[in-house]
N, C-alpha and C. Protein backbone atom coordinates (compact mmCIF):
# COMPACT_ATOMS: atom_id res chain seq x y z
N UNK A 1 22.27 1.79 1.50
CA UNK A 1 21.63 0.61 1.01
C UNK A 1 22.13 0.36 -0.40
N UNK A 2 22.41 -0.76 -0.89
CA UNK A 2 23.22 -1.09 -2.07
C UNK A 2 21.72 -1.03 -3.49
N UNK A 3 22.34 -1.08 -4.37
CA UNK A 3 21.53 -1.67 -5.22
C UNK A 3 20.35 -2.80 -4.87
N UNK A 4 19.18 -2.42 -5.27
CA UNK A 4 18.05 -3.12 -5.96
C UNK A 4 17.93 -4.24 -6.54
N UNK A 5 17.61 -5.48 -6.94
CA UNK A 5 17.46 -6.40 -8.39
C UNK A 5 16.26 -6.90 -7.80
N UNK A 6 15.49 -7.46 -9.20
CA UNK A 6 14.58 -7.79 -9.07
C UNK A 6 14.78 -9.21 -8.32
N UNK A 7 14.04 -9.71 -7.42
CA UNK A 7 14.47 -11.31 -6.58
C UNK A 7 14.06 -12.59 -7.63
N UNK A 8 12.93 -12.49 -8.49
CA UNK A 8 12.75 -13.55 -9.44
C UNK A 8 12.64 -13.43 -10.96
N UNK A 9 12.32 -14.11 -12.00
CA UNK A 9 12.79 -13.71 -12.90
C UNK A 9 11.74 -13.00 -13.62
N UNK A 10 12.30 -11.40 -13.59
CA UNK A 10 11.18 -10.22 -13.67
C UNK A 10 11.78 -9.85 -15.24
N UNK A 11 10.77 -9.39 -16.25
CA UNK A 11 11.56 -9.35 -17.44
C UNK A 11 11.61 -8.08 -17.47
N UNK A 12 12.82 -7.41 -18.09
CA UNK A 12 13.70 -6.19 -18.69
C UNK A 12 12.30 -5.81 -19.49
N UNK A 13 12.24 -3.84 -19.56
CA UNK A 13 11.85 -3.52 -20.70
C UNK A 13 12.33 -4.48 -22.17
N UNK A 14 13.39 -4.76 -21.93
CA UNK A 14 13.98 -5.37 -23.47
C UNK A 14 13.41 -6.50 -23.40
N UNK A 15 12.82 -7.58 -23.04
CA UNK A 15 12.38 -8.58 -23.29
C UNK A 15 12.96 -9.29 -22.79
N UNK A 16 14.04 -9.39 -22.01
CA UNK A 16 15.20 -10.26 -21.61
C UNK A 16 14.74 -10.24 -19.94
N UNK A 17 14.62 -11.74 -19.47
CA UNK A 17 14.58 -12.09 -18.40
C UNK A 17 15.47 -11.76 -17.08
N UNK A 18 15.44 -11.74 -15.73
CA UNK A 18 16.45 -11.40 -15.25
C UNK A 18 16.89 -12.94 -14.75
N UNK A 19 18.18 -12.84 -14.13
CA UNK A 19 18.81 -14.48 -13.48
C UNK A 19 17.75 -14.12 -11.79
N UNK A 20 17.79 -15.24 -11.37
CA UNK A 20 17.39 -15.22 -10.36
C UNK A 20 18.23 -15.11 -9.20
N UNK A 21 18.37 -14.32 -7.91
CA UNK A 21 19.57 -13.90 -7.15
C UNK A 21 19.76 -15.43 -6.31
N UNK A 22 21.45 -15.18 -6.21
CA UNK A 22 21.59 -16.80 -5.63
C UNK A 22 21.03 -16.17 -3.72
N UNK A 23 20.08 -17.37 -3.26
CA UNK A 23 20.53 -17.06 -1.72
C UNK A 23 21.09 -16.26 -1.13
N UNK A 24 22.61 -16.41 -1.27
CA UNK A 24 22.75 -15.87 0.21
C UNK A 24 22.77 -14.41 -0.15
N UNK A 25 22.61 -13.88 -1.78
CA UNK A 25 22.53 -12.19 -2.49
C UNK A 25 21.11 -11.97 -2.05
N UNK A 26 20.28 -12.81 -1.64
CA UNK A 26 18.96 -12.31 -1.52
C UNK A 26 18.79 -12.35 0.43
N UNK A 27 20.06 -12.71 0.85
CA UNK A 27 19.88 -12.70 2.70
C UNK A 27 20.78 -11.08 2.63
N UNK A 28 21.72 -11.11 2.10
CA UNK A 28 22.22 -9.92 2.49
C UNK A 28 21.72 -8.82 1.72
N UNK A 29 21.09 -8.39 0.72
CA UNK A 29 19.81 -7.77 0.19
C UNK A 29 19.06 -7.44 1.74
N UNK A 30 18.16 -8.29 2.00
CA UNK A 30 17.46 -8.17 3.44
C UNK A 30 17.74 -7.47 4.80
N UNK A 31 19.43 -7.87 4.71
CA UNK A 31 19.89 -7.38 6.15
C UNK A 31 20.23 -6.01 5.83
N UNK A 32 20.84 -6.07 4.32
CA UNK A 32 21.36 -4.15 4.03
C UNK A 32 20.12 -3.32 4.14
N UNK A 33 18.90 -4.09 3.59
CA UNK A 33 17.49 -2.73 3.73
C UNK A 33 17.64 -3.13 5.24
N UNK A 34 17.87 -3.76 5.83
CA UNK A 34 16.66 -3.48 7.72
C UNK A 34 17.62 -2.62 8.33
N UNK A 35 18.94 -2.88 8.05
CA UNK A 35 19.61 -1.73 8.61
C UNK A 35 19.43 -0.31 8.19
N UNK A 36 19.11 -0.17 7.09
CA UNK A 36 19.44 0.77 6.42
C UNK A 36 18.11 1.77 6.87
N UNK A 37 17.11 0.67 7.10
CA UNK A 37 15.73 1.02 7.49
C UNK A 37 15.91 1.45 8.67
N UNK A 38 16.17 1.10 9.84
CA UNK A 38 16.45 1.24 11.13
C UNK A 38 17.32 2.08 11.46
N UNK A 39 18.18 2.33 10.37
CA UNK A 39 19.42 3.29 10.61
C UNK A 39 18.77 4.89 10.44
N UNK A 40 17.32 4.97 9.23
CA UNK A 40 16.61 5.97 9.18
C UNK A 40 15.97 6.80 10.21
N UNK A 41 15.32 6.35 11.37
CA UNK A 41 14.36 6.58 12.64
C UNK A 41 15.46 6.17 13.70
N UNK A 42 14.84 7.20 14.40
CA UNK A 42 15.15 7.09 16.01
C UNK A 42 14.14 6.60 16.67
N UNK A 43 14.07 5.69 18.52
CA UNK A 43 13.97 4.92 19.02
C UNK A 43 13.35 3.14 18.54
N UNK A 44 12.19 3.04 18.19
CA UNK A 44 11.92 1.76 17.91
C UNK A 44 11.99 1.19 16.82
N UNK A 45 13.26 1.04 16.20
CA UNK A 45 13.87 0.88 14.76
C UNK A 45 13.44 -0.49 14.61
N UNK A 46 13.77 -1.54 15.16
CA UNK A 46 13.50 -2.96 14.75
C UNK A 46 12.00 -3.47 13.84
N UNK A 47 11.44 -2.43 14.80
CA UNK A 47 9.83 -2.67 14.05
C UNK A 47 10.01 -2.24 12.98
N UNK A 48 9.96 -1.06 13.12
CA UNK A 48 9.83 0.18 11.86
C UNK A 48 10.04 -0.41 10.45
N UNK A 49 11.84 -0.87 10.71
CA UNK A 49 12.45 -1.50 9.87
C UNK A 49 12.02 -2.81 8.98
N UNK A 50 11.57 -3.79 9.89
CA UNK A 50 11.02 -5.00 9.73
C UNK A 50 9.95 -5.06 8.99
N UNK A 51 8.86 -3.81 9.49
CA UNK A 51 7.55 -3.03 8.78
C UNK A 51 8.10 -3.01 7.50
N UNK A 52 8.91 -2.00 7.28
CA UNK A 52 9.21 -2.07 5.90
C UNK A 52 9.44 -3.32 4.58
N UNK A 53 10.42 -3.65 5.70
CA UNK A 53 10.67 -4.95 4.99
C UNK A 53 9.87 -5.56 3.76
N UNK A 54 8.52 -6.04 5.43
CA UNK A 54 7.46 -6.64 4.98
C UNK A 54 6.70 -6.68 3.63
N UNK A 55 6.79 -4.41 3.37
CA UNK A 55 5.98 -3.79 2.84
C UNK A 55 6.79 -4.15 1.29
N UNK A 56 8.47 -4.27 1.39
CA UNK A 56 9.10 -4.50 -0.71
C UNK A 56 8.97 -5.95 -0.52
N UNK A 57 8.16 -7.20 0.38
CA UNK A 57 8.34 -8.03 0.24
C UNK A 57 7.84 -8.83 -1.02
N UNK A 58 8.63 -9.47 -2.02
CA UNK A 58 7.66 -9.74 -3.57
C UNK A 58 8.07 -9.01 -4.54
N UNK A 59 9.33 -7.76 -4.02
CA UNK A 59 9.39 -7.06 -5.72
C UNK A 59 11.17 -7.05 -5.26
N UNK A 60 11.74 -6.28 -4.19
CA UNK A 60 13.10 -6.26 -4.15
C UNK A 60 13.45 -7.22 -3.04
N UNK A 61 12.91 -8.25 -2.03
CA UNK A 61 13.01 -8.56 -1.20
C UNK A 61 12.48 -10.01 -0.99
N UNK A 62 12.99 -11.24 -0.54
CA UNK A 62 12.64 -12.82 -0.73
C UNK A 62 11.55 -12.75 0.61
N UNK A 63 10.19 -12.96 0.07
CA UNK A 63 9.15 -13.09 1.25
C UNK A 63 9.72 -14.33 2.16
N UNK A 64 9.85 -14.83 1.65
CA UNK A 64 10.09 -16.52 2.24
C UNK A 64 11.21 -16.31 3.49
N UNK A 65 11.99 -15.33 3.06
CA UNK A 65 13.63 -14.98 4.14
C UNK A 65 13.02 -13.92 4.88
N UNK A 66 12.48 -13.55 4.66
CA UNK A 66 11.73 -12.28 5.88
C UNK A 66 11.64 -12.31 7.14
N UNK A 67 10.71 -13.85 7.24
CA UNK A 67 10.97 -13.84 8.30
C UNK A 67 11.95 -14.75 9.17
N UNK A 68 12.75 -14.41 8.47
CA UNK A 68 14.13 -15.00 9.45
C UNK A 68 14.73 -14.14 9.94
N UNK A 69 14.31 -12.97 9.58
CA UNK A 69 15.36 -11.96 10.39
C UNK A 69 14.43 -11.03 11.61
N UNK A 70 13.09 -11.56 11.90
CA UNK A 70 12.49 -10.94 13.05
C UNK A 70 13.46 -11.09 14.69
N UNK A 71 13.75 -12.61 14.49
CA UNK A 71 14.04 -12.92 15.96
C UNK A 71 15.07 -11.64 16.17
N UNK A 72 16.24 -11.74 15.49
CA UNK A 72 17.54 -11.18 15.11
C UNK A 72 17.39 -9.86 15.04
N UNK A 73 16.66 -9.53 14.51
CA UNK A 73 16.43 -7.72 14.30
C UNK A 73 16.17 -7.33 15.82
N UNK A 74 15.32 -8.48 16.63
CA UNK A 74 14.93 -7.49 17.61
C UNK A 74 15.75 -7.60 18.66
N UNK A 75 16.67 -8.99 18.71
CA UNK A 75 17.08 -9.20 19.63
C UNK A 75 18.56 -7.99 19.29
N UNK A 76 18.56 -7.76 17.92
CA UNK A 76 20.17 -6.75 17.92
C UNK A 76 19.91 -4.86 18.33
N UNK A 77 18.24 -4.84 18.44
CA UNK A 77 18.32 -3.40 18.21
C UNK A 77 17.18 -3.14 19.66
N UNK A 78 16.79 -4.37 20.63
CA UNK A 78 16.58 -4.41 21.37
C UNK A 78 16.92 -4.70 22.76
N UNK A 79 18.27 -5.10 22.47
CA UNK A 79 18.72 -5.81 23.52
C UNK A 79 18.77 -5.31 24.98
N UNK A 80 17.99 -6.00 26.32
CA UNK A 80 17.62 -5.14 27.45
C UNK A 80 16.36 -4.95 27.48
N UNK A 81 15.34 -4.81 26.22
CA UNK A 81 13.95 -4.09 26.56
C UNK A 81 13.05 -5.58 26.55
N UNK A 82 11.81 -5.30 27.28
CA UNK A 82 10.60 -6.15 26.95
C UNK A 82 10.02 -6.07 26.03
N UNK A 83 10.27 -7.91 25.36
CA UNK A 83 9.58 -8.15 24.05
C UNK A 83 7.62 -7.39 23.80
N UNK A 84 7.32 -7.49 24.89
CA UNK A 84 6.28 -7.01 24.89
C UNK A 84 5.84 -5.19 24.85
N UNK A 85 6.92 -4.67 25.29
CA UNK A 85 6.91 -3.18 25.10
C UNK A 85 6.18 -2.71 23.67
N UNK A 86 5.68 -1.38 24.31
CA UNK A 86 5.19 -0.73 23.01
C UNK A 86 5.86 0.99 22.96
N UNK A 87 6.36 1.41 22.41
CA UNK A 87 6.50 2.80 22.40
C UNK A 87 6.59 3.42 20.95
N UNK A 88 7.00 4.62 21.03
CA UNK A 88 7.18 5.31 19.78
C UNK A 88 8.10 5.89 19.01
N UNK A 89 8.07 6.49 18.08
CA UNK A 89 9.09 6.51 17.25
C UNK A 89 9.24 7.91 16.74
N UNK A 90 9.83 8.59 15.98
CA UNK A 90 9.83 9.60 14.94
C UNK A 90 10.10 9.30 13.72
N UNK A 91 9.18 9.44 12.44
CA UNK A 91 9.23 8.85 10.76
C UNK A 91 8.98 9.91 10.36
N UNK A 92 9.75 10.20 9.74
CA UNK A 92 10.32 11.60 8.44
C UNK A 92 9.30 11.10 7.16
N UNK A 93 8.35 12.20 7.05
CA UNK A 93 7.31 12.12 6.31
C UNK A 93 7.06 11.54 4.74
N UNK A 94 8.87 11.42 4.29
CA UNK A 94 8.87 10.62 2.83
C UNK A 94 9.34 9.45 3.17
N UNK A 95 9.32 8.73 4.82
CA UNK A 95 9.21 7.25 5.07
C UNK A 95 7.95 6.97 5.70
N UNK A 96 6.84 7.18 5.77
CA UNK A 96 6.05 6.84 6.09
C UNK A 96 5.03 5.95 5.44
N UNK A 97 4.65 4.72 5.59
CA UNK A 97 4.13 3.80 5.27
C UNK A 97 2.47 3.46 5.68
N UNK A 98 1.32 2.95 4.99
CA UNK A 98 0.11 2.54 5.45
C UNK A 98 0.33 1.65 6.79
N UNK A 99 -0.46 1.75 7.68
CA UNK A 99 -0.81 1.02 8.55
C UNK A 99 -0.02 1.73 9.70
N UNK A 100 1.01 2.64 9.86
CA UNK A 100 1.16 3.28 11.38
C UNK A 100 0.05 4.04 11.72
N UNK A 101 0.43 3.17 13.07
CA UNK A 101 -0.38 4.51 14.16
C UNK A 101 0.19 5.57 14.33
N UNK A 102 -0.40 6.97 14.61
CA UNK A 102 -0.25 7.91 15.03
C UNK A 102 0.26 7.74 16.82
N UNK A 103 1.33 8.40 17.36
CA UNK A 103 1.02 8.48 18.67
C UNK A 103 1.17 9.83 19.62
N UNK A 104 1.11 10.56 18.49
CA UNK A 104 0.85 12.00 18.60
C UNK A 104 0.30 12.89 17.87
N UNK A 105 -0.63 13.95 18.44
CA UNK A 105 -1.07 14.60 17.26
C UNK A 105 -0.38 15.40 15.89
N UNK A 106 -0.85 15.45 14.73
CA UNK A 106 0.22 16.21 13.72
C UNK A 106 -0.74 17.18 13.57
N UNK A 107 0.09 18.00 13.55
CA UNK A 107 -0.07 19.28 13.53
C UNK A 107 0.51 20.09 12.19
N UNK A 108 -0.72 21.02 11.12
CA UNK A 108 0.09 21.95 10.43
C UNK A 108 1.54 22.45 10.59
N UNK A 109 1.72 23.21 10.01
CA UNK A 109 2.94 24.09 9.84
C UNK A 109 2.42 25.76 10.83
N UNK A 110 1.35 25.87 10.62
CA UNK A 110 0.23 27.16 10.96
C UNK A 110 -0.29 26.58 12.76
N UNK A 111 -0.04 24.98 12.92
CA UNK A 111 -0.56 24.98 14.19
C UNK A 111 -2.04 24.12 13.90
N UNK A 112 -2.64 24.09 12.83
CA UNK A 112 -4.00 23.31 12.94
C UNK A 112 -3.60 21.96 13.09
N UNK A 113 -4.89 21.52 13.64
CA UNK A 113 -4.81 19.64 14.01
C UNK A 113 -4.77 19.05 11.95
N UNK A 114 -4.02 18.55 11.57
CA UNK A 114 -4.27 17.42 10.52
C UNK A 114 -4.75 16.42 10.95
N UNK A 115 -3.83 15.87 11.77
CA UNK A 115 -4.69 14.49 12.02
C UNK A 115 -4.32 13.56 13.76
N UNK A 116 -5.35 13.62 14.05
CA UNK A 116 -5.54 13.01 15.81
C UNK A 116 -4.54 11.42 15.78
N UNK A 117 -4.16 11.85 17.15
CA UNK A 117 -2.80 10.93 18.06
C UNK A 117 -4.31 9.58 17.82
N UNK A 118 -3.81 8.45 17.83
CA UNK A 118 -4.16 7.33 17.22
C UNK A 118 -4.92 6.97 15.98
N UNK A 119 -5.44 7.62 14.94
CA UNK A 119 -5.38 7.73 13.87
C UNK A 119 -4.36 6.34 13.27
N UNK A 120 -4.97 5.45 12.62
CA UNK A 120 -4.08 4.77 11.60
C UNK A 120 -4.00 5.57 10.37
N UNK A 121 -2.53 5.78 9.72
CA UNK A 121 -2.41 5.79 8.38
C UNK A 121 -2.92 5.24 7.15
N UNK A 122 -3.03 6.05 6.16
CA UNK A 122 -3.88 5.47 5.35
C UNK A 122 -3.22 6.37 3.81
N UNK A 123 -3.26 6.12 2.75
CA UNK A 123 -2.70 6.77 1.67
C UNK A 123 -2.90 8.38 1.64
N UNK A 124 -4.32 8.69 2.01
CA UNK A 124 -4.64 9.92 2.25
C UNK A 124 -4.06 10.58 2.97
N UNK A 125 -4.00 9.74 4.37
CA UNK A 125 -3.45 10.98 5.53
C UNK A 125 -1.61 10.76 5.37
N UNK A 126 -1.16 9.86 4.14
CA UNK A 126 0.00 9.79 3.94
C UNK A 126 0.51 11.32 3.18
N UNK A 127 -0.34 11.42 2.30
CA UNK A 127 -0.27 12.54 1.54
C UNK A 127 -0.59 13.71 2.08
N UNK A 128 -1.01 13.82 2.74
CA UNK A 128 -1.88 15.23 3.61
C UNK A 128 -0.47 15.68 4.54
N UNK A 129 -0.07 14.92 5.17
CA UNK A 129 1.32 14.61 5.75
C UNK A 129 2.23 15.85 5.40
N UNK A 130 2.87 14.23 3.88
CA UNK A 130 3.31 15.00 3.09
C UNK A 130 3.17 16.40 2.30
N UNK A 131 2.01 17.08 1.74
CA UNK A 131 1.81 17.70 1.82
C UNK A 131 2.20 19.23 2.42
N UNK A 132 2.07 18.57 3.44
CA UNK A 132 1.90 19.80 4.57
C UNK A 132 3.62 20.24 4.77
N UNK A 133 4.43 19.16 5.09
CA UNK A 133 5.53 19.29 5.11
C UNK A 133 7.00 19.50 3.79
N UNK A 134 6.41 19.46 3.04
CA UNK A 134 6.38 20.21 1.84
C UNK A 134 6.45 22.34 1.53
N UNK A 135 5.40 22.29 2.11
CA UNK A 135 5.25 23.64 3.03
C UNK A 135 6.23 24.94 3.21
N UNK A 136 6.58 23.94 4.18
CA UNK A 136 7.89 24.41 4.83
C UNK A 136 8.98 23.82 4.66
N UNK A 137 10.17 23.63 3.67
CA UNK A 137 11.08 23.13 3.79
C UNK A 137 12.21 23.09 4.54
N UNK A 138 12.31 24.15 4.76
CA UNK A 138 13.28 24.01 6.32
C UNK A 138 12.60 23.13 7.66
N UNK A 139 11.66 22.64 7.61
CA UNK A 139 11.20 21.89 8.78
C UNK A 139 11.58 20.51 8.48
N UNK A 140 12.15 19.76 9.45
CA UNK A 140 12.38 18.61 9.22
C UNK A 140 12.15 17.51 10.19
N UNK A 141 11.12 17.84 10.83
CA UNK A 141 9.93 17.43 12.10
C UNK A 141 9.79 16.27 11.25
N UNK A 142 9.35 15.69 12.50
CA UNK A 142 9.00 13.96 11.82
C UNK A 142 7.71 13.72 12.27
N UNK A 143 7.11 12.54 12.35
CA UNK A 143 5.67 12.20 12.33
C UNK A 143 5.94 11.01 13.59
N UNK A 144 5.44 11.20 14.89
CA UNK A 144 5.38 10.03 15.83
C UNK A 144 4.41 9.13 15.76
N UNK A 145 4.89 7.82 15.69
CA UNK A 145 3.88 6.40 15.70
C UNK A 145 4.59 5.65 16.57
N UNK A 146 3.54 4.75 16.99
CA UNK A 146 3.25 3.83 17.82
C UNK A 146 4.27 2.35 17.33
N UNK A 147 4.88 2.22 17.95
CA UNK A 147 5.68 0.48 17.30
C UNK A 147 5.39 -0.63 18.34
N UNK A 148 4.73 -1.45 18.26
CA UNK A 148 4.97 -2.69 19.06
C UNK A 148 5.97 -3.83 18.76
N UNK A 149 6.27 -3.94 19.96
CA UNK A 149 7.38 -4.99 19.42
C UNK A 149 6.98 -6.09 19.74
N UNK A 150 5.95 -6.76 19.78
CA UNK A 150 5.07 -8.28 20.19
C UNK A 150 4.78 -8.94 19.16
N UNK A 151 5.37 -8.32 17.63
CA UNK A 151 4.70 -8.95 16.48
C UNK A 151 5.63 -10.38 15.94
């Protein structure tokens, strides 16, 4: 994923304003994170990705262009499946974001339940997560959620 800039005119520690990115720097901005997002997780990337999106939309990312790239995301990283499908994913515990579902239970490092298969995420059980997987650094287990692709 390339460089960052702020999308509007966000001012510098120094006092100095930034330029505002022309268009089409703020479409390909968009397409480098969803790939880059999608390129992170295995099976239901389009969401995942798009999720994200959503989530830098307002600080590195043009809300307004967002959603132009739903149709496109799903139709490039879906192509063959029903728009209506739901399945799941694997998210590596320093990408995990508020609002996934769980669609499996997580489990300690030791084997205890953390936290029950449908469970929404929440900052807490983001950290608890993390946490846990922290732990053990040689583990590099991921966290399964739920993606719909109907959104």
């Amino acid at each position: 994923m390339g460089i960052m800039k702020p999308i509007t005119g966000a001012v510098f520690p120094t006092g100095r304003k930034a330029r505002t990115s022309p268009p089409d720097a703020r479409l390909v901005a968009i397409a480098d994170f969803i790939e880059s997002a999608a390129s992170s997780v295995n099976g239901e990337r389009p969401e995942y990705a798009l999720m994200k999106a959503r989530l830098h939309a307002g600080t590195f990312l043009d809300p307004k262009l967002i959603s132009y790239f739903s149709g496109i995301t799903r139709i490039l990283y879906f192509e063959g499946k029903k728009p209506t499908s739901t399945g799941e994913t694997e998210v590596a515990p320093a990408e995990l974001i508020s609002g996934l579902v769980l669609s499996r239970d997580v489990l300690s490092t030791a084997g205890v339940l953390l936290l029950q298969k449908g469970n929404k995420l929440d900052l807490s059980g983001i950290s608890l997560i993390r946490r846990n997987s922290q732990m053990v650094p040689s583990s590099e287990r991921g966290v399964w959620v739920y993606v719909n692709s109907t959104e």
